[in-house]
C-alpha atoms as a PDB file:
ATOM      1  CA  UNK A   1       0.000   0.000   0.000  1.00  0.00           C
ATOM      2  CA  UNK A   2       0.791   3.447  -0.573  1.00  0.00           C
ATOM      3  CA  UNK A   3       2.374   5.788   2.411  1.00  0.00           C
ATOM      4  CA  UNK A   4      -0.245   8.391   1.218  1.00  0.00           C
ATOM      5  CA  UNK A   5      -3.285   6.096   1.752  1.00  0.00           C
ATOM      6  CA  UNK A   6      -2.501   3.865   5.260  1.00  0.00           C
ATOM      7  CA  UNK A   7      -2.461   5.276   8.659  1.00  0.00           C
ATOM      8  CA  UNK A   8      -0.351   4.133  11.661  1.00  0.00           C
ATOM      9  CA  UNK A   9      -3.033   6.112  14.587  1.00  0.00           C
ATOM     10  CA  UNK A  10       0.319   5.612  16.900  1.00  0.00           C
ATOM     11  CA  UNK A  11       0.341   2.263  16.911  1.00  0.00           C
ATOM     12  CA  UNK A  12       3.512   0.228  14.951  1.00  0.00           C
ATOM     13  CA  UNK A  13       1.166  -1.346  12.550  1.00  0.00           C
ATOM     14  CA  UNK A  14      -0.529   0.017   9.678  1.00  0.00           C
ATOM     15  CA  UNK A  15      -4.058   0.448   9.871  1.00  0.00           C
ATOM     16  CA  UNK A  16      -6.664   0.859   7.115  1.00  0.00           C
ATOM     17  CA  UNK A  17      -9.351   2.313   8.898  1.00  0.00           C
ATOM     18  CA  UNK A  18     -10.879   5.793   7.911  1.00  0.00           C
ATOM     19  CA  UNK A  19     -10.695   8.654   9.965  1.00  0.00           C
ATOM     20  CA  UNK A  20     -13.140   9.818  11.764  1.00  0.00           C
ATOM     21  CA  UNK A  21     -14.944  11.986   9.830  1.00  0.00           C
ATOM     22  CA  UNK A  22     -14.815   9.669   6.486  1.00  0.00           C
ATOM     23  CA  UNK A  23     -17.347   7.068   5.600  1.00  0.00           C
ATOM     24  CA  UNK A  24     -17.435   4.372   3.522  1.00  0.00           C
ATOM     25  CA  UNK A  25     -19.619   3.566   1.067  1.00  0.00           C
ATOM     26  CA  UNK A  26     -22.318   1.484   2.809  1.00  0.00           C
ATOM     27  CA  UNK A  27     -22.323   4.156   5.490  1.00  0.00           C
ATOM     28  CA  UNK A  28     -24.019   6.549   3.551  1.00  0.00           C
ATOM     29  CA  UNK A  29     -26.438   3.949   2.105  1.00  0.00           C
ATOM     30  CA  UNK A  30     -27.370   2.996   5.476  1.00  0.00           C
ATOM     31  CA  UNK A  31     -27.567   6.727   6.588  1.00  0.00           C
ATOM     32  CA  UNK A  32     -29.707   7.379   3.436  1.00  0.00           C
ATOM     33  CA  UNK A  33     -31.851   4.961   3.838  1.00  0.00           C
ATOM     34  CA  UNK A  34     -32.543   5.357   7.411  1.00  0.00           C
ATOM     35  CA  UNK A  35     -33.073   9.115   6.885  1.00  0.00           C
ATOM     36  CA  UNK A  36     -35.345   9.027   4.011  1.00  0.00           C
ATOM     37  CA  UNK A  37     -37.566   6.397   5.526  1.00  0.00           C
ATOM     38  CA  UNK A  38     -37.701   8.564   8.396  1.00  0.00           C
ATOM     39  CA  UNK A  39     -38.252  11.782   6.969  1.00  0.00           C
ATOM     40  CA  UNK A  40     -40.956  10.154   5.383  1.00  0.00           C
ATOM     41  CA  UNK A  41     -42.741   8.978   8.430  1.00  0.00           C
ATOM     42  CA  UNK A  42     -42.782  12.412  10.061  1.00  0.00           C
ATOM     43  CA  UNK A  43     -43.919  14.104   7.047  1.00  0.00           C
ATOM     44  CA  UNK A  44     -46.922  11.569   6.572  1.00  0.00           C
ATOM     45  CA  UNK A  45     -47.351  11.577  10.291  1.00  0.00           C
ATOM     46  CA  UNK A  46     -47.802  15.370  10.285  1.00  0.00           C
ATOM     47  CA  UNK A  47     -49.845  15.936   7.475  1.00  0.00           C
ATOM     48  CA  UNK A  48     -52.136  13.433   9.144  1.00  0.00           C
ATOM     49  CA  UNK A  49     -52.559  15.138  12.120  1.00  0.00           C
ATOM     50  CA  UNK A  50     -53.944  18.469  10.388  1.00  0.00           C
ATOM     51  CA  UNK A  51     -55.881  16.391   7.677  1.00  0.00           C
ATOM     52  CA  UNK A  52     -57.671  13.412   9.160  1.00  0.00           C
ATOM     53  CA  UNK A  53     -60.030  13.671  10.554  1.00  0.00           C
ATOM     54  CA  UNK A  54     -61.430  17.588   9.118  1.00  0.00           C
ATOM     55  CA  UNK A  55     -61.626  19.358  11.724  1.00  0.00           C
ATOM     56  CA  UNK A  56     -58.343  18.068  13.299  1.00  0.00           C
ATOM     57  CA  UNK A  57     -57.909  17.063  16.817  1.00  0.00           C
ATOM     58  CA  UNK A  58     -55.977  18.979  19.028  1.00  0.00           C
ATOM     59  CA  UNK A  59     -54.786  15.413  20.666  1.00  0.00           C
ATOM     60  CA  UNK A  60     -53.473  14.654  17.009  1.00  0.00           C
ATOM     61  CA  UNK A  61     -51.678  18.203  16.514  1.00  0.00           C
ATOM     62  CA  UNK A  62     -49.642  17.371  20.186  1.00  0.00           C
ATOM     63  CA  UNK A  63     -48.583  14.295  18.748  1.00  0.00           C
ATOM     64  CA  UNK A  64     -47.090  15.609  15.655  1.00  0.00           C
ATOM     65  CA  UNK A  65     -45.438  18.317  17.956  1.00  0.00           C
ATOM     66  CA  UNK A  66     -43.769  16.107  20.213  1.00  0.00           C
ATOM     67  CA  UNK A  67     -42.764  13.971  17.158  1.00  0.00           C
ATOM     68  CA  UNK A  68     -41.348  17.453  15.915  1.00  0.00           C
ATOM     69  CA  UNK A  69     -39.702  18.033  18.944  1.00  0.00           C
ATOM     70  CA  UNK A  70     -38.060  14.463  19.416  1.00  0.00           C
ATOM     71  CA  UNK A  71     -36.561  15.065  15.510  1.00  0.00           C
ATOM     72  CA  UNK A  72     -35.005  18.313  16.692  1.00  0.00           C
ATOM     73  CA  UNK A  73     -33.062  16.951  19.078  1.00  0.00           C
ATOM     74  CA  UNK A  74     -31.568  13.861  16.712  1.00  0.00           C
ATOM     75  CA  UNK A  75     -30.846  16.625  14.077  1.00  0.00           C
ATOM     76  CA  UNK A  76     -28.749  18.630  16.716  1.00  0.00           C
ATOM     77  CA  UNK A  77     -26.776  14.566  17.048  1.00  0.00           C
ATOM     78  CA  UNK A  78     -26.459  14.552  13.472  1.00  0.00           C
ATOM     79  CA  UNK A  79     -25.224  18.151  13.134  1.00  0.00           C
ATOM     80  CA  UNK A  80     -22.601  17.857  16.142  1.00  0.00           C
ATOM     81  CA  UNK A  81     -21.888  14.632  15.046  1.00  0.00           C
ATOM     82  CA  UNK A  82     -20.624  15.416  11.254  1.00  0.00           C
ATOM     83  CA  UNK A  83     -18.814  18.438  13.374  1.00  0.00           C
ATOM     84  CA  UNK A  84     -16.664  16.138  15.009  1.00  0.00           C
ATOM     85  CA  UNK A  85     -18.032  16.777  18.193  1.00  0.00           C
ATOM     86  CA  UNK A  86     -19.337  13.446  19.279  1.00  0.00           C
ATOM     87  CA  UNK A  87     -17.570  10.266  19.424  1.00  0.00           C
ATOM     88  CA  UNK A  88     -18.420   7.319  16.626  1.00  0.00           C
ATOM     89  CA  UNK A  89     -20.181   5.480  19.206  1.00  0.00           C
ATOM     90  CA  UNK A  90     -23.015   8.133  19.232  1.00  0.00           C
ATOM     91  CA  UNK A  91     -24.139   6.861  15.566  1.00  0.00           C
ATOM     92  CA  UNK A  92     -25.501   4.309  17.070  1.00  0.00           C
ATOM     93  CA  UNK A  93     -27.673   6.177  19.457  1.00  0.00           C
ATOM     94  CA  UNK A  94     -28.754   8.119  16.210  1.00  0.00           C
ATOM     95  CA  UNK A  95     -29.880   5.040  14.831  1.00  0.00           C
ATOM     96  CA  UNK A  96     -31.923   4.020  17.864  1.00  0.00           C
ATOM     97  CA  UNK A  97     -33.633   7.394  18.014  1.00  0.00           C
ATOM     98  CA  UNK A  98     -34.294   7.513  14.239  1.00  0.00           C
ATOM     99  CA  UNK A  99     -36.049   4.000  14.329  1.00  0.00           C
ATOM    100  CA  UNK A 100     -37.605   5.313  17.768  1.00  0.00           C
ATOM    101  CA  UNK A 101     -39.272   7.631  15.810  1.00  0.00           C
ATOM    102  CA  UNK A 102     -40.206   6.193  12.975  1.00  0.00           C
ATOM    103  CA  UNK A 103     -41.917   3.644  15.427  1.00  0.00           C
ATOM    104  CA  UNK A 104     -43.980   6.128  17.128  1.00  0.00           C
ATOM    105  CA  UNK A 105     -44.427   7.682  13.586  1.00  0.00           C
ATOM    106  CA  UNK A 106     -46.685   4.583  13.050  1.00  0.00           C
ATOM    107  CA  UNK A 107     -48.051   4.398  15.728  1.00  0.00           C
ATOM    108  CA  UNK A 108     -49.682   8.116  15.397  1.00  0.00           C
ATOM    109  CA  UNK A 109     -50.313   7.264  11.915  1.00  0.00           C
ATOM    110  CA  UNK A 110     -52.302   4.157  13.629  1.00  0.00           C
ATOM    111  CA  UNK A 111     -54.450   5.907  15.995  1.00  0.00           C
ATOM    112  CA  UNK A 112     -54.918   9.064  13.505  1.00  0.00           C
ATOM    113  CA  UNK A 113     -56.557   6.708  11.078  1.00  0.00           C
ATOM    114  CA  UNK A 114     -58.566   4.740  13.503  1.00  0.00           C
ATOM    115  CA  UNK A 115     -56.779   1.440  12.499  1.00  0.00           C
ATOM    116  CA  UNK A 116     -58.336  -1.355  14.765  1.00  0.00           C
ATOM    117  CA  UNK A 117     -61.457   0.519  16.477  1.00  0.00           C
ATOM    118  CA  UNK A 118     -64.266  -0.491  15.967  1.00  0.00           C
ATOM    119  CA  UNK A 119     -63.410  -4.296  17.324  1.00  0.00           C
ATOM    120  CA  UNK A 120     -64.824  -6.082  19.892  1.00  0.00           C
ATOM    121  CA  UNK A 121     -62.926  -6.717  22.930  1.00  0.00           C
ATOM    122  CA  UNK A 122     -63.196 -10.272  22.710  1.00  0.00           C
ATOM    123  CA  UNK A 123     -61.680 -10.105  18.887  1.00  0.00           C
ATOM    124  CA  UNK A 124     -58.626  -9.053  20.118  1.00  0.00           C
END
């Protein structure tokens, strides 16, 4: 390999590994993915809260809000971490909050749309 291309990171053998602000290829798929999807959710989920059912319930307009709110704090994660700021570990946590919120994304989307009312106790 090329002296240009492999890092030592203080240790006496050469390492391969990218820095810390580099990602590899099925990084960004994986970050794309998980974005989109979830950027998707929220949109759906507050659209839904204004539009079904006319006139919209003010239970359904908290929900979107604290969806809202829980999305502002994972894009302050994603903004300090592509700073640098937080440690690789924290992608992770990204991750889990993303999927968190897609979750409850479906879950408002559920009860917005009055998925499974309408059943008899003893159906369920």
């Amino acid at each position: 390999m090329d002296d240009f291309t492999t890092r030592t990171y203080g240790t006496s053998g050469l390492d391969n590994r990218p820095l810390f602000g580099e990602t590899s290829a099925r990084d960004r798929i994986i970050n794309l993915v998980v974005g989109v999807l979830t950027t998707l959710l929220v949109l759906i989920t507050v659209i839904s809260s204004f539009v079904v059912p006319l006139p919209p319930k003010p239970i359904n307009i908290f929900c979107a809000v604290c969806v809202l709110l829980l999305c502002g704090s994972v894009l302050v994660l994603i903004f300090w971490y592509r700073q640098g700021d937080l440690e690789p570990k924290f992608r992770k946590l990204i991750y889990y909050m993303l999927i968190s919120i897609a979750l409850l994304c479906v879950c408002a989307n559920l009860y917005f749309h009055d998925v499974g009312r309408g059943q008899p106790a003893s159906a369920l």
